[in-house]
N, C-alpha and C. Protein backbone atom coordinates (compact mmCIF):
# COMPACT_ATOMS: atom_id res chain seq x y z
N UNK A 1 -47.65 24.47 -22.33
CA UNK A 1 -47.23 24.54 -20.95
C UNK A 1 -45.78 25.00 -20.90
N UNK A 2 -45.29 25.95 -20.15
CA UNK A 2 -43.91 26.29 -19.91
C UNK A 2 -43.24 25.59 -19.32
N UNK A 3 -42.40 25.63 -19.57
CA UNK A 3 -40.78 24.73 -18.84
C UNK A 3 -40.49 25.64 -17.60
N UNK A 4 -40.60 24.89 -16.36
CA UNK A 4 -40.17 25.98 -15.02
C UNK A 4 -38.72 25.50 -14.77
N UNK A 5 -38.33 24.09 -15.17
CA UNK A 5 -37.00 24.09 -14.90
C UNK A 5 -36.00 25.21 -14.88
N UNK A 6 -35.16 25.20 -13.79
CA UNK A 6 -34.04 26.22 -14.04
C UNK A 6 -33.21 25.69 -15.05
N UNK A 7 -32.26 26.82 -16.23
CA UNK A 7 -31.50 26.12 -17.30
C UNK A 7 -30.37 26.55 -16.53
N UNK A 8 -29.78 25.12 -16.60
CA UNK A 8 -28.42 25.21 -16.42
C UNK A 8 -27.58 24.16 -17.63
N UNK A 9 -26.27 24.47 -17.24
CA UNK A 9 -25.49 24.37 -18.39
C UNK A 9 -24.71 23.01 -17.84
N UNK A 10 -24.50 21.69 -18.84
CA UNK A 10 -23.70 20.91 -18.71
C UNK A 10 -22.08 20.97 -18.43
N UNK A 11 -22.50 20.02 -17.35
CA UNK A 11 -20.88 19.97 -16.84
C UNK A 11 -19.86 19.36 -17.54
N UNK A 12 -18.85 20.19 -17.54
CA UNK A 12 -17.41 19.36 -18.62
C UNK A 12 -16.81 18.23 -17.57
N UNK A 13 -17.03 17.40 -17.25
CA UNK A 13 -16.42 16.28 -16.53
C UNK A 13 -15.23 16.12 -16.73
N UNK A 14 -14.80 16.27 -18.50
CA UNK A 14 -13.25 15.85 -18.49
C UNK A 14 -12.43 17.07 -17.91
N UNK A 15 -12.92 18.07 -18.00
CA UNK A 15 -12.48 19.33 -17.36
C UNK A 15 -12.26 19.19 -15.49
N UNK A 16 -13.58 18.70 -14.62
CA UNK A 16 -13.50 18.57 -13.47
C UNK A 16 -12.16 17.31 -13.21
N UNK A 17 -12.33 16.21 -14.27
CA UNK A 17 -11.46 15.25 -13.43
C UNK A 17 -10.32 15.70 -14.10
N UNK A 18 -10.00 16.77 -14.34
CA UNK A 18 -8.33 17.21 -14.94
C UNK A 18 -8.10 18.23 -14.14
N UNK A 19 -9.27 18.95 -13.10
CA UNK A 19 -8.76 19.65 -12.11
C UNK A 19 -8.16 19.16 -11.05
N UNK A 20 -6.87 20.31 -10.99
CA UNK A 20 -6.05 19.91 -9.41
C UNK A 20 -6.69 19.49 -8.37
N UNK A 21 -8.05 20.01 -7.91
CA UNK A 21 -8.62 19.58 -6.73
C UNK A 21 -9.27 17.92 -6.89
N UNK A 22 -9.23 17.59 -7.48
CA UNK A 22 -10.30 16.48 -8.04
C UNK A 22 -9.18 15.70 -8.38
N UNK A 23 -7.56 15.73 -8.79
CA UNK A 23 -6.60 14.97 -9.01
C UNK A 23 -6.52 14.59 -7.39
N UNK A 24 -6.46 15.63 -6.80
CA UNK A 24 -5.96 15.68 -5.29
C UNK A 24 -6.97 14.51 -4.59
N UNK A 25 -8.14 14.99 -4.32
CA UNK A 25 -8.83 14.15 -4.11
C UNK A 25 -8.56 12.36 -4.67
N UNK A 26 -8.27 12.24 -5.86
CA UNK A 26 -8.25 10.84 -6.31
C UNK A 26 -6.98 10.52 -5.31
N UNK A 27 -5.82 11.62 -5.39
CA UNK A 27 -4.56 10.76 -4.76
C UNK A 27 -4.78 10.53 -3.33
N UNK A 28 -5.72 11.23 -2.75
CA UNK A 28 -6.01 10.68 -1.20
C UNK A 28 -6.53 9.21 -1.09
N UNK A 29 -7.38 9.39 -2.41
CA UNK A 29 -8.62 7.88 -2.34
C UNK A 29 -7.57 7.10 -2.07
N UNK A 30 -6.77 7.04 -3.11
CA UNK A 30 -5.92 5.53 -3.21
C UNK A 30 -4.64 6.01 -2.73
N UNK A 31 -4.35 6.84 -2.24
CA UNK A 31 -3.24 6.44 -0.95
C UNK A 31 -3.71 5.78 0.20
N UNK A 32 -4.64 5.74 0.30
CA UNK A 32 -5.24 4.83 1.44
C UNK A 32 -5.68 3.38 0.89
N UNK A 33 -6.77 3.64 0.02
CA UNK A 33 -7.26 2.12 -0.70
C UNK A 33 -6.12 1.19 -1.06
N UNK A 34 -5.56 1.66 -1.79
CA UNK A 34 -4.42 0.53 -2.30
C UNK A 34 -3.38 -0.17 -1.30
N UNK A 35 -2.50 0.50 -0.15
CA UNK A 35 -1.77 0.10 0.31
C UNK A 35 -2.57 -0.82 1.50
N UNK A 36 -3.77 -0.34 1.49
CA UNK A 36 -5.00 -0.96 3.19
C UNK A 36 -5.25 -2.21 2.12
N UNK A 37 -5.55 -2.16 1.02
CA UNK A 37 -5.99 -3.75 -0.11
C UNK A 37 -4.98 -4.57 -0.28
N UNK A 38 -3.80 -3.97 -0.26
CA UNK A 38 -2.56 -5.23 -0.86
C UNK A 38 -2.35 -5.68 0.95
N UNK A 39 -2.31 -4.84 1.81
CA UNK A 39 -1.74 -5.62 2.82
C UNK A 39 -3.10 -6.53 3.77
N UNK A 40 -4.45 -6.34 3.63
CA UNK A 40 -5.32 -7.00 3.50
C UNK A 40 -5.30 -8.47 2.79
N UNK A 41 -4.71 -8.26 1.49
CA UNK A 41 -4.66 -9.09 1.03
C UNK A 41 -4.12 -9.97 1.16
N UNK A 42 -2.74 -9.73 1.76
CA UNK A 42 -1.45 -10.49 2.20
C UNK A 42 -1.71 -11.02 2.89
N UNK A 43 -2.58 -10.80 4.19
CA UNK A 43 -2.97 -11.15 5.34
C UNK A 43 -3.86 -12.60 5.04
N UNK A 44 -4.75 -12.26 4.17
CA UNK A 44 -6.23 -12.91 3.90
C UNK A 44 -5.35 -14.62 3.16
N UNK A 45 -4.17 -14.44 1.84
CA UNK A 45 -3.73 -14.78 1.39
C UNK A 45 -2.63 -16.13 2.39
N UNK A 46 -1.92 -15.82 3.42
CA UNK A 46 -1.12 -15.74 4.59
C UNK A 46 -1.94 -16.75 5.36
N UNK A 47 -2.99 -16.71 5.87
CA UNK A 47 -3.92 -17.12 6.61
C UNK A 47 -4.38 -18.71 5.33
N UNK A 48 -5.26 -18.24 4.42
CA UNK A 48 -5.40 -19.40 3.55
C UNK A 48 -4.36 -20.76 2.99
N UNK A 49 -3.32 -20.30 2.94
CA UNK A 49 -1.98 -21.02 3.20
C UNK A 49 -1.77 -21.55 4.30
N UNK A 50 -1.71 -21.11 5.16
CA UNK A 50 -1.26 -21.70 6.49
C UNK A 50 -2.33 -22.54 7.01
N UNK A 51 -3.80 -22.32 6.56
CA UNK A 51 -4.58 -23.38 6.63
C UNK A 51 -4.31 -24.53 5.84
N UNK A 52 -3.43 -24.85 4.68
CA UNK A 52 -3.73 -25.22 3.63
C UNK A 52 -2.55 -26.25 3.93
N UNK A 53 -1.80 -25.35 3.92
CA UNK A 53 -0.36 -26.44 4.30
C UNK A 53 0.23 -26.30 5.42
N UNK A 54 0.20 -25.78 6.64
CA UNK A 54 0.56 -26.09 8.10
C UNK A 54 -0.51 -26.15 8.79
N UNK A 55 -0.79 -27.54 8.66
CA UNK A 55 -2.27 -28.14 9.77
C UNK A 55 -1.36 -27.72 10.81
N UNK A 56 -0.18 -28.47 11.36
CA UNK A 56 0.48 -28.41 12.61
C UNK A 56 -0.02 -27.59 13.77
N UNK A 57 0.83 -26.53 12.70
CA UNK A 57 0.53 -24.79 13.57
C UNK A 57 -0.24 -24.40 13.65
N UNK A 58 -1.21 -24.82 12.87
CA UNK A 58 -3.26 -23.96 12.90
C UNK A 58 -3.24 -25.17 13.69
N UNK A 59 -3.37 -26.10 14.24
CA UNK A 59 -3.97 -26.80 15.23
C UNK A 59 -3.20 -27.07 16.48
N UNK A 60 -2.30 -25.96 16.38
CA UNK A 60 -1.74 -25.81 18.02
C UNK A 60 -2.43 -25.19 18.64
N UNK A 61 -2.76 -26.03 20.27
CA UNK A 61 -4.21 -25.77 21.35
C UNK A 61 -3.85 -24.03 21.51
N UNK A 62 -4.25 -22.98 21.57
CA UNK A 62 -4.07 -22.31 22.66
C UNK A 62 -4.91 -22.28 23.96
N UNK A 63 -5.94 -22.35 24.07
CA UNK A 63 -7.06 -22.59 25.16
C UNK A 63 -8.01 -23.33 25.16
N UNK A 64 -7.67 -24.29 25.70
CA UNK A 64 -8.89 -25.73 25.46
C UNK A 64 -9.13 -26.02 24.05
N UNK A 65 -9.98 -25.92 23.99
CA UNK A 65 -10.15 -26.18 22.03
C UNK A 65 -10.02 -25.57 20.96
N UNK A 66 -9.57 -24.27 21.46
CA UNK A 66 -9.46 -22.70 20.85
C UNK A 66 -7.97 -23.10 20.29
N UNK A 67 -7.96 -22.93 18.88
CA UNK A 67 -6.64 -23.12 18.07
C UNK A 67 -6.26 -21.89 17.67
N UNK A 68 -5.29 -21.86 17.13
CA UNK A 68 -4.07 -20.78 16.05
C UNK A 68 -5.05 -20.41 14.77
N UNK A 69 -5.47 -21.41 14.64
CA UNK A 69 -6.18 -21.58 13.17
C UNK A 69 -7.66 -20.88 13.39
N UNK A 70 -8.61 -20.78 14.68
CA UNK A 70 -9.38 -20.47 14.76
C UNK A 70 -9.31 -18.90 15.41
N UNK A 71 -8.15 -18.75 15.78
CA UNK A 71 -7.81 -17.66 15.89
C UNK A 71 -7.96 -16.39 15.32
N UNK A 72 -6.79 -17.06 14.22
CA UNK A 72 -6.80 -16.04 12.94
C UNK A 72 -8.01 -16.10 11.90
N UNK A 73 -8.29 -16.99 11.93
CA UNK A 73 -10.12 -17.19 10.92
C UNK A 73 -10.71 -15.97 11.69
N UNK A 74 -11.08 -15.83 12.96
CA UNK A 74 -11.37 -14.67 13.71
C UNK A 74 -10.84 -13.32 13.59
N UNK A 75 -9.57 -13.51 13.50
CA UNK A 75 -8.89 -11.97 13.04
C UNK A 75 -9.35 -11.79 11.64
N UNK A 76 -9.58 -12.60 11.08
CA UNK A 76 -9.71 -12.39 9.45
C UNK A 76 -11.12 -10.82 9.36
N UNK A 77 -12.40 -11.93 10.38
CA UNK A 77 -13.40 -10.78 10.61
C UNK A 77 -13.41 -9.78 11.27
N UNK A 78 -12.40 -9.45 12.32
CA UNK A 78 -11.88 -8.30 13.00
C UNK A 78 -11.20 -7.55 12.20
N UNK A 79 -10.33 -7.89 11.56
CA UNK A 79 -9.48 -6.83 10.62
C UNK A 79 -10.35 -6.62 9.77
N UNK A 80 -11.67 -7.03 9.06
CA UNK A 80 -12.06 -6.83 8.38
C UNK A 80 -13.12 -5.16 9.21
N UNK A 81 -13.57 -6.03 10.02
CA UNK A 81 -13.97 -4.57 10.87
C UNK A 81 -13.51 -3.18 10.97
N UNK A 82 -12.23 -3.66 11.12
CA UNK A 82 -11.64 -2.73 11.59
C UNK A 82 -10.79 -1.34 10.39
N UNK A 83 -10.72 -2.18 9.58
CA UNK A 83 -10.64 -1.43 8.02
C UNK A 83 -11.64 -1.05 7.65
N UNK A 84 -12.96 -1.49 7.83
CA UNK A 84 -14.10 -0.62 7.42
C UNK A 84 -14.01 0.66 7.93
N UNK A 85 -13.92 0.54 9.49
CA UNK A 85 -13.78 1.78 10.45
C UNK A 85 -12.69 2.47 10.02
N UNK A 86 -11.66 2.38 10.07
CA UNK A 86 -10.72 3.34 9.40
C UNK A 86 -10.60 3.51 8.26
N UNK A 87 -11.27 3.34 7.41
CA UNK A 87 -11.73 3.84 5.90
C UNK A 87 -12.89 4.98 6.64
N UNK A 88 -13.72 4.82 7.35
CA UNK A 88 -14.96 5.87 7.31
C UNK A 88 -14.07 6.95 7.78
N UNK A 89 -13.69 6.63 8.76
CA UNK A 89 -12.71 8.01 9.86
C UNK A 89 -12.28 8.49 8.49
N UNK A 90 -10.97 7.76 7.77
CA UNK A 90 -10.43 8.51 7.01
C UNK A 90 -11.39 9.33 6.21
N UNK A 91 -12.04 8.94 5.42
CA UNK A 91 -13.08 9.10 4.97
C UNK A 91 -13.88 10.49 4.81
N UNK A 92 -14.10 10.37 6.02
CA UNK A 92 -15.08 11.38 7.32
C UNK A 92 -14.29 13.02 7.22
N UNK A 93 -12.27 12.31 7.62
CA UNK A 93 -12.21 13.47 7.39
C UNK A 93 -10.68 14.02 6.28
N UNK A 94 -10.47 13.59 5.57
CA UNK A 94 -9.98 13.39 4.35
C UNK A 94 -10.15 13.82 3.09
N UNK A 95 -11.35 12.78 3.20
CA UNK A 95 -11.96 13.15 1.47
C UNK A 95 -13.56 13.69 1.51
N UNK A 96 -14.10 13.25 2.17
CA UNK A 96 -15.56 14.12 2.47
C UNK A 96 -15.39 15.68 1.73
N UNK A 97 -14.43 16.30 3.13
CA UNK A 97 -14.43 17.98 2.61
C UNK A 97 -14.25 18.11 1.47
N UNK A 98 -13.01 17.71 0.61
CA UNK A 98 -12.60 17.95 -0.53
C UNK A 98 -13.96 17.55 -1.63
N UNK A 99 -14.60 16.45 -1.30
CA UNK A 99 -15.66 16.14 -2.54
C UNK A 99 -17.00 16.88 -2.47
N UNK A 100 -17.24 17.25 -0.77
CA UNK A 100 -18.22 18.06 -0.74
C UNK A 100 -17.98 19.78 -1.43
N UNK A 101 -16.85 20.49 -1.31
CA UNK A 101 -16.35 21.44 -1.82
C UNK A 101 -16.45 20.98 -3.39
N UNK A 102 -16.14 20.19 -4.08
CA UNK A 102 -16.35 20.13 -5.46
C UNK A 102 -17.78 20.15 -6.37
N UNK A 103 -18.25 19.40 -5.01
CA UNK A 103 -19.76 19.20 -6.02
C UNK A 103 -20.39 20.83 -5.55
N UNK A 104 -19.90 21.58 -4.13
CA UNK A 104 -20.79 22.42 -3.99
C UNK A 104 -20.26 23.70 -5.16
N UNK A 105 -19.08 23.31 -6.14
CA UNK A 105 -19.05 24.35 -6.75
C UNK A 105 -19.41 24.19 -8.03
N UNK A 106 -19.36 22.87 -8.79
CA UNK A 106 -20.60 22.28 -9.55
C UNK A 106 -21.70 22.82 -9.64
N UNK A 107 -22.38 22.69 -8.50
CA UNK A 107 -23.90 22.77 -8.45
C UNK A 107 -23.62 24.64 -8.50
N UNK A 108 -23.12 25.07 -7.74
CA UNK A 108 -22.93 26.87 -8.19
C UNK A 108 -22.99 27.37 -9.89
N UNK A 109 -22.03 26.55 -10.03
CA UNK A 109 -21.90 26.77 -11.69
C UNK A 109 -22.82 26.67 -12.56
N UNK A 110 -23.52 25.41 -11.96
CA UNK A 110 -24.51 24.54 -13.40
C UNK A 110 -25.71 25.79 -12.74
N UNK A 111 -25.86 26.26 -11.75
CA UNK A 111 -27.04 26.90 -10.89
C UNK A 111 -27.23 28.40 -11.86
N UNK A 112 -25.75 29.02 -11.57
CA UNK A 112 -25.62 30.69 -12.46
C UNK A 112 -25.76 30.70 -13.61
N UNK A 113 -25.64 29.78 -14.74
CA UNK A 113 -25.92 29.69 -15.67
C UNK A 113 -27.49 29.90 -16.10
């Protein structure tokens, strides 16, 4: 039986991730990831403390039974929201193009061969 596969030729990976476009791409990733994670973190970190050791202030009323403390437990899942969403936007239009342009010249390459 014959082989109908098209032959194409293996990709040098260490070659793609040593290209400029594909460096570029990484420095977008984590110009965003890293500085959105440490100050996430700070936040998340900030919040667990202040539960931990200022009952006081986490249990100052603001509205009937609604505290400081239940507040920010709430922001915790809003900011969390809300960094998802601005990771996709960025995302969307950032790094999308650049990775879709890479693989579509990949697949050209491994294709002409």
């Amino acid at each position: 039986m014959r082989d109908t596969a098209p032959s194409t030729t293996p990709i040098d990976f260490a070659e793609v991730e040593s290209s400029e476009r594909f460096q570029r791409l990484r420095r977008r990733h984590r110009s965003f990831v890293f500085p959105v994670a440490v100050l996430f973190l700070l936040w998340y970190f900030a919040y667990v403390l202040l539960a931990d050791y200022a009952h006081d202030f986490m249990s100052t009323p603001v509205l009937g039974n609604v505290n400081i403390g239940l507040l920010l437990g709430l922001g915790q899942f809003v900011s969390t929201f809300a960094i998802t969403t601005w990771y996709v936007v960025y995302a969307n239009r950032h790094l999308d193009p650049l990775a879709t342009e890479l693989r579509d010249e990949l697949e050209t390459e491994g294709a002409d061969s």
